[in-house]
Protein backbone atom coordinates (compact mmCIF):
# COMPACT_ATOMS: atom_id res chain seq x y z
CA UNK A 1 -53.60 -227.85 11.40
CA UNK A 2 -50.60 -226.09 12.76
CA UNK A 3 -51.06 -223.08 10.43
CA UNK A 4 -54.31 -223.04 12.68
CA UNK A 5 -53.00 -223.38 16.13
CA UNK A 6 -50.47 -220.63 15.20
CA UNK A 7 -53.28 -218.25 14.40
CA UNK A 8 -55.48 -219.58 17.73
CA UNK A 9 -52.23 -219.13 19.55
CA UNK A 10 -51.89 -216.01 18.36
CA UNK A 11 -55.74 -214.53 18.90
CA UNK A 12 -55.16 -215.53 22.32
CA UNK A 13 -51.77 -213.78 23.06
CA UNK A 14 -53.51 -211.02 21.87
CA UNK A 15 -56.37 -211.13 24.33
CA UNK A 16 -54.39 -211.34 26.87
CA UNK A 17 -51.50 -208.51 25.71
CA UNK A 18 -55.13 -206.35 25.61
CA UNK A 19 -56.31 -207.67 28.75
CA UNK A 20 -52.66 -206.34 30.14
CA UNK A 21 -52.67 -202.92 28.67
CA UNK A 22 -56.46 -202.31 29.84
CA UNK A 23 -55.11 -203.58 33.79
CA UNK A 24 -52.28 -201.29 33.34
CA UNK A 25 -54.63 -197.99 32.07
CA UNK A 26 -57.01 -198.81 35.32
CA UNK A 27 -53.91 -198.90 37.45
CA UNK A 28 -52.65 -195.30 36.31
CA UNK A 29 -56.18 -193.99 36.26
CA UNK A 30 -56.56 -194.83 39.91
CA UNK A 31 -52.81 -194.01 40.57
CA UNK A 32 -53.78 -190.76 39.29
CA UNK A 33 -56.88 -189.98 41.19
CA UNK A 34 -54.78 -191.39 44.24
CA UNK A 35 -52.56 -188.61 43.93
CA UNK A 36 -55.06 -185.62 43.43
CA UNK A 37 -56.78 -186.59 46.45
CA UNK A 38 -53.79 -186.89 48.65
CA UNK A 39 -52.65 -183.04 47.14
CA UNK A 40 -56.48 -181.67 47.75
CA UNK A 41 -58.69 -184.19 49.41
CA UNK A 42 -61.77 -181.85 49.25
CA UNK A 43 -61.26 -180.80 45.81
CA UNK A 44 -61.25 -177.24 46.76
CA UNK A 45 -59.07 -176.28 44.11
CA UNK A 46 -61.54 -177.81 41.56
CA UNK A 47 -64.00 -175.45 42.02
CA UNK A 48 -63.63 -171.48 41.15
CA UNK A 49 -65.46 -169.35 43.35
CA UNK A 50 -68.75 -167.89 41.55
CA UNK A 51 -69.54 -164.34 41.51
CA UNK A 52 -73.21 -164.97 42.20
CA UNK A 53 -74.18 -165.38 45.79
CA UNK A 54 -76.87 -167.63 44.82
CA UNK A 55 -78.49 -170.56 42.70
CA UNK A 56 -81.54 -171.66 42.29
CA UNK A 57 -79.96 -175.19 41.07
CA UNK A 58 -77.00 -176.64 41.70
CA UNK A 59 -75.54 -179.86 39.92
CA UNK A 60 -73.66 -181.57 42.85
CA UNK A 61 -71.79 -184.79 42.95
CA UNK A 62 -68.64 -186.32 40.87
CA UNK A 63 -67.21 -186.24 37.28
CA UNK A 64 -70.81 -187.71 35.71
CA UNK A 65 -72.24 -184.90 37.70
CA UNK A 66 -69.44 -182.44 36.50
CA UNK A 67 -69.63 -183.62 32.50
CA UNK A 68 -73.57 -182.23 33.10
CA UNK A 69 -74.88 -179.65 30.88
CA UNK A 70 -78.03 -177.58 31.77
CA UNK A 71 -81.28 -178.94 30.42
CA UNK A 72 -82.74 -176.39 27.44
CA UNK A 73 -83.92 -173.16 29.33
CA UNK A 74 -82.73 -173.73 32.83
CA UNK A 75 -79.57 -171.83 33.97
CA UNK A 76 -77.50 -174.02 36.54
CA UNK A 77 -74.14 -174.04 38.68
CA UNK A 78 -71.81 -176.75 38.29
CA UNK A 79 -70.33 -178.13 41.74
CA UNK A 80 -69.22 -181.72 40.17
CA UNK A 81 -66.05 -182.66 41.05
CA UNK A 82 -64.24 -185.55 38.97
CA UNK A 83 -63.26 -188.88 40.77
CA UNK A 84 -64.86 -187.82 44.37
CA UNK A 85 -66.61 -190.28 46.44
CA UNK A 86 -69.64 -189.57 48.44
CA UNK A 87 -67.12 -189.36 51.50
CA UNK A 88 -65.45 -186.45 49.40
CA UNK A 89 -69.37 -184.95 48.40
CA UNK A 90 -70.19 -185.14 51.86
CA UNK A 91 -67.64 -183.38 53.64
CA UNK A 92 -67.43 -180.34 50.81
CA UNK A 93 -71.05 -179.82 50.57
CA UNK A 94 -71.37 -177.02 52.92
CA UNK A 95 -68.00 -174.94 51.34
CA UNK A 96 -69.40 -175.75 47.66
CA UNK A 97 -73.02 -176.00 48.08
CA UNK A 98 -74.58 -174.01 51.64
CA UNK A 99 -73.02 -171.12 50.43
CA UNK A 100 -75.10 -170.65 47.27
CA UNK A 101 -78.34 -171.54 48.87
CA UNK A 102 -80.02 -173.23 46.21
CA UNK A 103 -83.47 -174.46 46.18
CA UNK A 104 -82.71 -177.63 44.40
CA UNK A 105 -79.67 -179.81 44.61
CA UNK A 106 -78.94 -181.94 41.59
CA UNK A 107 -77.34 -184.95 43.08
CA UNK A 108 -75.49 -187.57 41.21
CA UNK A 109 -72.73 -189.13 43.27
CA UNK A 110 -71.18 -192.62 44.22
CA UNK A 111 -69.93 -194.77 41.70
CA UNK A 112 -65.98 -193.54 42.97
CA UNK A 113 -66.98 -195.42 45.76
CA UNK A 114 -67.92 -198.26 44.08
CA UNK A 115 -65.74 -198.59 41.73
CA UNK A 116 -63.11 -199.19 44.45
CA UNK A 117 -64.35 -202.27 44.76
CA UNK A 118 -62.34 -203.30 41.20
CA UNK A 119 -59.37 -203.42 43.50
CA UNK A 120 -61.33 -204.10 46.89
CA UNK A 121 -62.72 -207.53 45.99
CA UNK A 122 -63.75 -208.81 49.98
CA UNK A 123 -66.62 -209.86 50.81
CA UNK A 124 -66.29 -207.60 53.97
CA UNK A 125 -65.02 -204.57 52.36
CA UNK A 126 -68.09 -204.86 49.81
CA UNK A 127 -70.89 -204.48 52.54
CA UNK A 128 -68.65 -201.47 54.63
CA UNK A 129 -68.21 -199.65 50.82
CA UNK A 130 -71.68 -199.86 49.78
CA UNK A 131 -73.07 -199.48 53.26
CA UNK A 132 -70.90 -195.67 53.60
CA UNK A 133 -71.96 -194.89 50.13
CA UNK A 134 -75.69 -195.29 51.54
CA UNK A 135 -75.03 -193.15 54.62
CA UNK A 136 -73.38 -190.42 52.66
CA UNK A 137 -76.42 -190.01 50.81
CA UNK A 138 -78.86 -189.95 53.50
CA UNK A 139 -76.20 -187.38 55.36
CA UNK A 140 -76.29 -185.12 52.29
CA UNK A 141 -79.71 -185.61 52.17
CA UNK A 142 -79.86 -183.91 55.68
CA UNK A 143 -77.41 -181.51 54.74
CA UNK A 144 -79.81 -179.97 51.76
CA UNK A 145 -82.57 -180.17 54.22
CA UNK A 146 -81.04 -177.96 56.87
CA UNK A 147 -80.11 -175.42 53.88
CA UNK A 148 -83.95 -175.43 52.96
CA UNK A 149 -83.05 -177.25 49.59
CA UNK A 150 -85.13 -179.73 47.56
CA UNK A 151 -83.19 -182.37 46.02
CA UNK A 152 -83.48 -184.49 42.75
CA UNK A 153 -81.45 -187.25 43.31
CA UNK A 154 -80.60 -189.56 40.82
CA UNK A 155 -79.79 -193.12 41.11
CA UNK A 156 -75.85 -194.18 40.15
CA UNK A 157 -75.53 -194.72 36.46
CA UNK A 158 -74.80 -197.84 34.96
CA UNK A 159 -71.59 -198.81 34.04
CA UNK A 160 -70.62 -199.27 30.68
CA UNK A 161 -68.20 -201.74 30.06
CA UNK A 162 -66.36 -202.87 26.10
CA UNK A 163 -66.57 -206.49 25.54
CA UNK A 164 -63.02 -206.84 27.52
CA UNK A 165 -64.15 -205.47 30.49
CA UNK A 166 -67.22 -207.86 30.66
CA UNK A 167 -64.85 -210.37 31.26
CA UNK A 168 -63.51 -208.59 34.39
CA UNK A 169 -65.06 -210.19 37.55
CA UNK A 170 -64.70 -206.82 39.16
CA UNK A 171 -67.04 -205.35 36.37
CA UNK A 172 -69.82 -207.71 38.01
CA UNK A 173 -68.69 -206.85 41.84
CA UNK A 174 -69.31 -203.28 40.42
CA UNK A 175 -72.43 -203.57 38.90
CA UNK A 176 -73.82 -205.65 41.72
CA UNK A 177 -73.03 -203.13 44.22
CA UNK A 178 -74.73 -199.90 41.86
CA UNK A 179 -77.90 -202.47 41.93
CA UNK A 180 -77.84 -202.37 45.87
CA UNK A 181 -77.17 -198.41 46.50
CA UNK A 182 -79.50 -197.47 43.61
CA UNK A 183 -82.59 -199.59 45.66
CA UNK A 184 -81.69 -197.71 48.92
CA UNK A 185 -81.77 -194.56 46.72
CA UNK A 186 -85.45 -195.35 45.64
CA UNK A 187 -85.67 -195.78 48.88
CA UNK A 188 -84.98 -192.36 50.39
CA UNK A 189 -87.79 -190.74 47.79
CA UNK A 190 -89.83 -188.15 50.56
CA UNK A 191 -91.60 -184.83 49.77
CA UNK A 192 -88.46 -182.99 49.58
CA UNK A 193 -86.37 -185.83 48.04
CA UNK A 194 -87.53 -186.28 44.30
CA UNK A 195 -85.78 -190.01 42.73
CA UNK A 196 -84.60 -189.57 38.97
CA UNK A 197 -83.79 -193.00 37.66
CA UNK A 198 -81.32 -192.23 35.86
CA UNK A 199 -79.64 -195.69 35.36
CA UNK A 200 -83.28 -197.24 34.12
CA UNK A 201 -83.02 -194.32 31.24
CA UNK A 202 -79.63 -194.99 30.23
CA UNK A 203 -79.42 -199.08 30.64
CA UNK A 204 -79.58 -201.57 28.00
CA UNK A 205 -81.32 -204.96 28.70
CA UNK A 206 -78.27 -206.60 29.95
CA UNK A 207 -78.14 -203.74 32.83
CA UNK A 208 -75.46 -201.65 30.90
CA UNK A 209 -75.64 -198.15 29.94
CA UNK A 210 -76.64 -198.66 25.75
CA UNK A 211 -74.14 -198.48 23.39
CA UNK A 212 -75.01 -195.44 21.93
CA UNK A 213 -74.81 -193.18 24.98
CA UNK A 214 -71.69 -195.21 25.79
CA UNK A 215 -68.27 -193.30 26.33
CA UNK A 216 -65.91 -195.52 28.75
CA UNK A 217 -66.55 -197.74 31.39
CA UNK A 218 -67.83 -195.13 34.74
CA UNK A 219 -69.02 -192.15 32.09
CA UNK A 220 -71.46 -191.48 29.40
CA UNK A 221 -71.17 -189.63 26.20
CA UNK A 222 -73.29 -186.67 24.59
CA UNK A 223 -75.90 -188.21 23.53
CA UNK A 224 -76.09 -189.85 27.22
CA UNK A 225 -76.74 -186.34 28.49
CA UNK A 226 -79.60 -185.36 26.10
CA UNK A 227 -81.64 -188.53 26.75
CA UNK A 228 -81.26 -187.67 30.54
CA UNK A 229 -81.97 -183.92 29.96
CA UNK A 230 -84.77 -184.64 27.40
CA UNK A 231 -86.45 -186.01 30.91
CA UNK A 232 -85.17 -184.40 33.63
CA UNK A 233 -86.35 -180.82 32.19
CA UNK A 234 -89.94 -182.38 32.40
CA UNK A 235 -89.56 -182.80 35.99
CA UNK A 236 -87.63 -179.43 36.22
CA UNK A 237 -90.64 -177.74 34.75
CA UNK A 238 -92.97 -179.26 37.18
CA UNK A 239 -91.18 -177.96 40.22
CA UNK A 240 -91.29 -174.50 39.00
């Protein structure tokens, strides 16, 4: 019997020492995006100027939309930016975006903002995080429209915790709030505004991206990419 309370202490001094370290990586990862935004809040630095004047597509948003590769046969310029919210988006879009005119904006944006809420856990600074994400949509929305640009805009992915972070009640908070931007997303769908649901491709049937396109807990992996690109160039060939 003690042999076995030994070995049950032990499994759970070992939950928690990984429970610790995991707390400790999120607290330098945000620590670390803290500190790039206060040195270049815009990101400006992030982005090297293109030699083209143009683009007919643009990929536009933050690291998920910066980790995008080109569907097969389309050509495509890159203006994702890693860890920036759609405050961040917002107020760059006319330095990284106007200038290239495109005639389709690739949008894929917001869960920086979300994901704030791991450390934000009120009730009140919930609603005023996922209401802003919302309105920096709809203003970046208006933003393509006044350039002449159609936009695909793809709902927030799905997070994709390990087993560990499932026990985080932030993870929840998280996911809760994707649910509630990605309906006001489906939501803003209009003549120039296609909706690619993206986090309906990618999620398993508990609501998290599937293991196999899996990489951490806010990205996707390789394979992630394909399944979205195997659809998206469907809709890309449509628009042509």
């Amino acid at each position: 019997m003690t042999r076995w309370l030994w070995l049950i202490w032990l499994a759970v001094l070992g939950v928690v020492c990984l429970g610790g370290l995991l707390a400790w990586q999120r607290a330098r990862h945000f620590e670390r995006l803290f500190h790039l935004t206060r040195l270049d809040p815009l990101g400006l630095t992030a982005i090297s100027n293109d030699r083209s004047p143009s683009a007919r597509i643009v990929m536009f948003g933050d690291s998920r939309a910066a980790a995008w590769p080109p569907p097969d046969g389309f050509t495509m310029v890159n203006r994702g930016v890693p860890g920036h919210t759609s405050a961040q988006a917002r107020l760059r879009y006319r330095l990284h975006v106007s200038p290239l005119k495109p005639e389709l904006v690739i949008m894929q944006v917001g869960v920086n903002d979300l994901a704030a809420l791991a450390i934000l856990d009120d009730d009140d600074d919930s609603e005023a995080i996922t209401q802003a994400t919302i309105a920096n949509l709809r203003e970046m929305l208006t933003l393509a429209r006044n350039d002449g640009s159609r936009v695909i805009l793809t709902t927030i992915f799905p997070l994709g915790p390990n087993a560990l972070e499932r026990l985080d009640p932030s993870t929840s908070r998280i996911t809760a709030a994707i649910t509630r931007v990605n309906q006001a997303i489906h939501a803003m769908a209009a003549p120039d505004v296609i909706i690619f649901d993206s986090a309906a491709i990618l999620a398993d049937e508990t609501g998290y991206v599937a293991e196999p396109f899996r990489d951490d807990l806010l990205h996707i992996n390789a394979a992630g990419y394909r399944l979205l690109n195997e659809r998206l160039v469907t809709l890309l060939r449509e628009l042509e």
